[in-house]
N, C-alpha and C. Protein backbone atom coordinates (compact mmCIF):
# COMPACT_ATOMS: atom_id res chain seq x y z
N UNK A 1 -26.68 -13.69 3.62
CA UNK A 1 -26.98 -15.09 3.44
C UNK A 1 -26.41 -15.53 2.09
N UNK A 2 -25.94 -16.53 1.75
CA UNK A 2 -25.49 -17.19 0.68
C UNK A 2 -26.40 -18.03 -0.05
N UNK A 3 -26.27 -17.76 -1.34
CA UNK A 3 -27.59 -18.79 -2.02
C UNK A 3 -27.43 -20.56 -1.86
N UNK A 4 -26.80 -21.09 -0.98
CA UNK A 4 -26.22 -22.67 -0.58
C UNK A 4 -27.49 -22.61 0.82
N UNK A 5 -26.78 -21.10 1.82
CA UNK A 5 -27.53 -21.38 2.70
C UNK A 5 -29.44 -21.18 2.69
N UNK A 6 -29.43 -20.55 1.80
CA UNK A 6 -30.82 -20.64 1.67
C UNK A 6 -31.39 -21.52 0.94
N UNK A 7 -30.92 -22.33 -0.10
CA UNK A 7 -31.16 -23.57 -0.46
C UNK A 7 -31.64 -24.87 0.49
N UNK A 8 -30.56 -24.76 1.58
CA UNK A 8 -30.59 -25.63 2.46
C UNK A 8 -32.05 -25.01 3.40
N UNK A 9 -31.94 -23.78 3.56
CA UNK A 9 -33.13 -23.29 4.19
C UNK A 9 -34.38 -24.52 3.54
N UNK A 10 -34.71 -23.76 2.56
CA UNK A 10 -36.01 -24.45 1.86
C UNK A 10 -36.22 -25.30 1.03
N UNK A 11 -34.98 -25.95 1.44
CA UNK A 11 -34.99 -27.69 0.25
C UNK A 11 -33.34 -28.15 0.64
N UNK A 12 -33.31 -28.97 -0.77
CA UNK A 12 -32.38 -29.66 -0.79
C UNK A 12 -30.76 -28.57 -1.06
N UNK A 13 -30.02 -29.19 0.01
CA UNK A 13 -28.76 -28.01 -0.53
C UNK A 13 -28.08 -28.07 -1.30
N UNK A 14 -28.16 -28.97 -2.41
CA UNK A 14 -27.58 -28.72 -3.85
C UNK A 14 -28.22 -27.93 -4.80
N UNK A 15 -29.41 -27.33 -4.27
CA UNK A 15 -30.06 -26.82 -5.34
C UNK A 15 -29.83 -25.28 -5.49
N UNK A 16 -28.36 -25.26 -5.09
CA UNK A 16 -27.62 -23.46 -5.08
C UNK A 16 -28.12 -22.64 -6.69
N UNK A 17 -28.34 -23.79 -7.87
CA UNK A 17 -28.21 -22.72 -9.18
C UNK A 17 -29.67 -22.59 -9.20
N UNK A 18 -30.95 -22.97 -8.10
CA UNK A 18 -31.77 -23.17 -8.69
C UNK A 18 -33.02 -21.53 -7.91
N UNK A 19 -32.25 -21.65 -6.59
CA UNK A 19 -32.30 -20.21 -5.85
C UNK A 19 -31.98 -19.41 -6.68
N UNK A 20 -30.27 -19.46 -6.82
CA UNK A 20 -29.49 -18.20 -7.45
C UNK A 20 -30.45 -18.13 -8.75
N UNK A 21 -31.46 -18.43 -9.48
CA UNK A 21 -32.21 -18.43 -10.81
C UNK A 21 -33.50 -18.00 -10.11
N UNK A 22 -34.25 -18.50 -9.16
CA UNK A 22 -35.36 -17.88 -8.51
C UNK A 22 -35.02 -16.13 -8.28
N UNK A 23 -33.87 -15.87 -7.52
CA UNK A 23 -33.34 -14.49 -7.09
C UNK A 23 -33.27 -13.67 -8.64
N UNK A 24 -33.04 -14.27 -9.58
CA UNK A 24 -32.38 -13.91 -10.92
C UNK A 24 -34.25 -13.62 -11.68
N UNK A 25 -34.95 -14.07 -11.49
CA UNK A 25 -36.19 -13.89 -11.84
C UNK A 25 -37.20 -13.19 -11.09
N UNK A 26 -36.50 -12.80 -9.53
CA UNK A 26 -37.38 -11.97 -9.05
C UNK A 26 -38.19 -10.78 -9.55
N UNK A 27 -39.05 -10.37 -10.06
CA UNK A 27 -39.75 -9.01 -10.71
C UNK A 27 -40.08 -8.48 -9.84
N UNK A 28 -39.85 -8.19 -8.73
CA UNK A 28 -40.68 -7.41 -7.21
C UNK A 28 -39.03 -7.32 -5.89
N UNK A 29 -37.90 -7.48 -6.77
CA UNK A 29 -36.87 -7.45 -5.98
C UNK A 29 -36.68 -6.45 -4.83
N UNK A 30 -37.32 -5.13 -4.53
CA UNK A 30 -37.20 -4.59 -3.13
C UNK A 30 -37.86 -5.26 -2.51
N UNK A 31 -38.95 -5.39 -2.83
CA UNK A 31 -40.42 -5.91 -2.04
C UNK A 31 -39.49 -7.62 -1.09
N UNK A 32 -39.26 -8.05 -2.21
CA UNK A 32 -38.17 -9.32 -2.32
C UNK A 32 -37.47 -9.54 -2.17
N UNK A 33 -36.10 -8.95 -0.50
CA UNK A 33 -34.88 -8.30 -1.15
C UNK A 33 -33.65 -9.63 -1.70
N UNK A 34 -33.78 -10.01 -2.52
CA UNK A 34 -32.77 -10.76 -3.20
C UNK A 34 -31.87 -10.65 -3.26
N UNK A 35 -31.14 -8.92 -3.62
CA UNK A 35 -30.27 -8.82 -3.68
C UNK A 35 -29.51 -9.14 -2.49
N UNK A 36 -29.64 -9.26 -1.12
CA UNK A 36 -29.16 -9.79 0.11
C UNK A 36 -28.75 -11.18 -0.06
N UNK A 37 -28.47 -12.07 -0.93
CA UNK A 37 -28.03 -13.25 -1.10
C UNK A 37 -27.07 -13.02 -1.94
N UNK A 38 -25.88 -13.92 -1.72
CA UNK A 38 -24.36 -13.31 -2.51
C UNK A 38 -23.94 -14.99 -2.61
N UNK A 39 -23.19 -14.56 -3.05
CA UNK A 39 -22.24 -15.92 -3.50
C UNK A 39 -21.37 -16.56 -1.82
N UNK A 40 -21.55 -17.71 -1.35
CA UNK A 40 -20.30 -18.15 -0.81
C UNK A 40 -18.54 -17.71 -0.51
N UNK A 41 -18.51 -18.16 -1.85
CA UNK A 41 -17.23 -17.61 -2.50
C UNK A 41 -16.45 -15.98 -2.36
N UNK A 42 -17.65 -15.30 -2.31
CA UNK A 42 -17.01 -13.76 -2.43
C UNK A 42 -17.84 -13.18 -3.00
N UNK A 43 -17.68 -11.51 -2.83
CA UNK A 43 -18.35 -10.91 -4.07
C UNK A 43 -19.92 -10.95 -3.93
N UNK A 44 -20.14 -9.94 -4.92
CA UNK A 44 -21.72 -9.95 -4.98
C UNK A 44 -22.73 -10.94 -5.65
N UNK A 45 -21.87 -11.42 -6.52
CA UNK A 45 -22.75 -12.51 -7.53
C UNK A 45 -23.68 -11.72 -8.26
N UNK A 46 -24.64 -12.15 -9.24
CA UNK A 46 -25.84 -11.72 -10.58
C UNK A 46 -26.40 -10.90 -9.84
N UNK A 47 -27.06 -10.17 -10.46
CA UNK A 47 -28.82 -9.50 -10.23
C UNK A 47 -29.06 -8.91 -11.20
N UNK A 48 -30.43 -9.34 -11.04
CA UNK A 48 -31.42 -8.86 -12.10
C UNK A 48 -31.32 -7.43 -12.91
N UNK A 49 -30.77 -6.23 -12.05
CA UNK A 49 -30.73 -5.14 -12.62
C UNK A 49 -29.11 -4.40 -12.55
N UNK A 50 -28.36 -5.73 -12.57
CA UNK A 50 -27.16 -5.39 -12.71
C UNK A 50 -26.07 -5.47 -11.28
N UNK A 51 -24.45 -6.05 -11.47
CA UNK A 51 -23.99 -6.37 -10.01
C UNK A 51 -23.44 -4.73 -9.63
N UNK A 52 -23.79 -3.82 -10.12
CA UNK A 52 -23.54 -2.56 -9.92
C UNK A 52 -24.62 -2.05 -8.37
N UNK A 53 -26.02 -2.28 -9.09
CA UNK A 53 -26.93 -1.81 -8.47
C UNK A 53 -26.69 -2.47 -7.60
N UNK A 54 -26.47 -4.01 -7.64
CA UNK A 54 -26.82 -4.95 -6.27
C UNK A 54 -25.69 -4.05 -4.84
N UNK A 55 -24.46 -3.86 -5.65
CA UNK A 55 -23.32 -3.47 -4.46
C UNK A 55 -23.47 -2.48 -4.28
N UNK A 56 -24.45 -1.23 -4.40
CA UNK A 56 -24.95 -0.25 -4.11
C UNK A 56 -25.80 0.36 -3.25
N UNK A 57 -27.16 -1.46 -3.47
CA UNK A 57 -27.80 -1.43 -2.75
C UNK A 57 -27.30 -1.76 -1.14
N UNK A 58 -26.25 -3.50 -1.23
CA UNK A 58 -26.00 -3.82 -0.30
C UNK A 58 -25.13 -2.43 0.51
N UNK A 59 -24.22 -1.80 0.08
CA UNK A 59 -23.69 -0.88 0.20
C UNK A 59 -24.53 0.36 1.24
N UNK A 60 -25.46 0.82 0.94
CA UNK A 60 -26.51 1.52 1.38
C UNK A 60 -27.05 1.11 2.57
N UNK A 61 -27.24 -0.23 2.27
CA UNK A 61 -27.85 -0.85 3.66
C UNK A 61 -27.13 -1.17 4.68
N UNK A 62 -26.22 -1.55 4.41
CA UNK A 62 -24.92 -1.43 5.34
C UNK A 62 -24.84 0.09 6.67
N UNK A 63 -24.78 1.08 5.40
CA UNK A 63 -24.43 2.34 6.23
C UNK A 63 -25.47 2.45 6.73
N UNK A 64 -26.77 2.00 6.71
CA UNK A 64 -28.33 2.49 7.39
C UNK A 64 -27.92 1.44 8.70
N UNK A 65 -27.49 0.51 8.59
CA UNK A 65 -27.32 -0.56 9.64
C UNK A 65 -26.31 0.11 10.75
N UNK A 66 -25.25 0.07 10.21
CA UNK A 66 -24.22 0.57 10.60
C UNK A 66 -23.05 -1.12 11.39
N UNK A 67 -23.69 -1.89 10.46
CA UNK A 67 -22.99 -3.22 10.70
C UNK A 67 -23.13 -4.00 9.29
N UNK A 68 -21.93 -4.90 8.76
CA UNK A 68 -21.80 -5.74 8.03
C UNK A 68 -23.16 -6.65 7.75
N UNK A 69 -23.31 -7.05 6.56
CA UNK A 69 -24.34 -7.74 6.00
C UNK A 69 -23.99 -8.75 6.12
């Protein structure tokens, strides 16, 4: 999911920097999975504990899936 489309999910869809800052403040991020929201554009975009961990995580979950995120 893209932080535009979840904006639009639960409000207004300009409010992309205001998600991507909710996701960015998550303190409970597995519980939360945040890191599952990426940029539009490409790429992984911020997280809280680094865009290392995030493409690691997404990465991981991927192969448990065994299909694209």
């Amino acid at each position: 999911m893209h932080y535009s489309e979840l904006a639009s999910a639960i409000g207004p869809p300009e409010a992309t920097r205001a998600v991507a800052r909710a996701c960015a403040s998550n303190p409970v991020a597995i519980v939360i999975p945040c890191h599952r929201v990426v940029p539009k554009t490409g790429g992984v975009g911020g997280y809280r504990w680094g865009a290392e961990r995030k493409s690691k995580l997404l990465a991981m979950e991927k192969l448990k899936r065994g299909c694209t995120i």
